[in-house]
Protein backbone atom coordinates (compact mmCIF):
# COMPACT_ATOMS: atom_id res chain seq x y z
CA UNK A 1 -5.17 4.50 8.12
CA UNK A 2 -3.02 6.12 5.22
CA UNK A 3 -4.81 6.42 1.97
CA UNK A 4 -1.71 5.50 -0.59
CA UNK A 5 -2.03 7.31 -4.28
CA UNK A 6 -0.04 6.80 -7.33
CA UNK A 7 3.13 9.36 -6.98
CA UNK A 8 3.54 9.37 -3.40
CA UNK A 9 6.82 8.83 -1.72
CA UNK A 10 7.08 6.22 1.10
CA UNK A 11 9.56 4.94 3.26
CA UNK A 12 11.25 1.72 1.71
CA UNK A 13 14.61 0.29 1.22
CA UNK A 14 15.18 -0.63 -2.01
CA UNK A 15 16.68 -4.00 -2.09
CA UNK A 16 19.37 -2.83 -5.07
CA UNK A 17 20.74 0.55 -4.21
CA UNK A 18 19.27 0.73 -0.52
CA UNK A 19 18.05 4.57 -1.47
CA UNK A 20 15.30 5.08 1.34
CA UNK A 21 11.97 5.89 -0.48
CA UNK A 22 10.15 4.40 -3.19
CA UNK A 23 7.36 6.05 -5.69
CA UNK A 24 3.92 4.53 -5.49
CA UNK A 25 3.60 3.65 -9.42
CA UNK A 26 -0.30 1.52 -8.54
CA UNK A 27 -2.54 0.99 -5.99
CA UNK A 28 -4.22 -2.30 -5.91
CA UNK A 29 -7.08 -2.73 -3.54
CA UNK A 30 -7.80 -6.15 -2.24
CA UNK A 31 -11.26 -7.31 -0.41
CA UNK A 32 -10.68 -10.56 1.62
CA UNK A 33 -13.63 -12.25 3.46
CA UNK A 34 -12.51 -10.39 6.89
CA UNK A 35 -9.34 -8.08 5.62
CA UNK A 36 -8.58 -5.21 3.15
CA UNK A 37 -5.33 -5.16 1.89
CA UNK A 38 -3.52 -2.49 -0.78
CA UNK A 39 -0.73 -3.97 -2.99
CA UNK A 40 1.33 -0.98 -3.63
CA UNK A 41 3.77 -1.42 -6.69
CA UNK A 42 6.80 0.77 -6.10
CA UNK A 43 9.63 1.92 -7.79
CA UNK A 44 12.71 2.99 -6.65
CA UNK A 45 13.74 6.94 -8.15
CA UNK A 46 17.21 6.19 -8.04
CA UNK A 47 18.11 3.15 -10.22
CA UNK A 48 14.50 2.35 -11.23
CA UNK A 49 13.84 -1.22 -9.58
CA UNK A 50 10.70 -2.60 -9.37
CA UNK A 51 8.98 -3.50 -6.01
CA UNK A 52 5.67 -4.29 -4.07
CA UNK A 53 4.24 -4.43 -0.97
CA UNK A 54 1.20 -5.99 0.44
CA UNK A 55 0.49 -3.69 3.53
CA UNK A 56 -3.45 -4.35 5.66
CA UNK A 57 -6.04 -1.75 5.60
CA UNK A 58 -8.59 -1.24 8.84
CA UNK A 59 -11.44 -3.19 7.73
CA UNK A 60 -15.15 -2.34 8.77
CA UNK A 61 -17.23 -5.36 9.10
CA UNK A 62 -20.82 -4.67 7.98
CA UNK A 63 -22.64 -5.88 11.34
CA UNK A 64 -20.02 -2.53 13.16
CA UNK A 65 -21.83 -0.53 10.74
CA UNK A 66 -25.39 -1.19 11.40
CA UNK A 67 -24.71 -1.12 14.85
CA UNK A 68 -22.85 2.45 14.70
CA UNK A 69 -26.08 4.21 12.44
């Protein structure tokens, strides 16, 4: 899985000028009980609109860990 940083350039339509790619302004890492998710907040270099996306992360239960050492 992609490791997303602050200042990277993804793929995404913004929703206002429907330019392409979108700047990663903050990565927010969320731990669920059984899923990892990364909010990404975006912004559009264009005309400067504001977006996020929720997109899942692999997640590694503890047990698959013991059981891989």
């Amino acid at each position: 899985m992609r490791k997303y940083q602050a200042g990277d350039l993804i793929q995404k339509r913004c929703r206002q000028c429907f330019h392409d790619e979108a700047k990663i302004l903050k990565v927010d890492r969320k731990d669920f009980h059984d899923k990892k998710a990364a909010y990404l907040w975006c912004q559009c270099p264009e005309c400067g609109m504001n977006d996020g996306e929720l997109i899942p992360e692999e997640y590694q239960h503890e047990s698959d860990v013991l059981q891989e050492k």
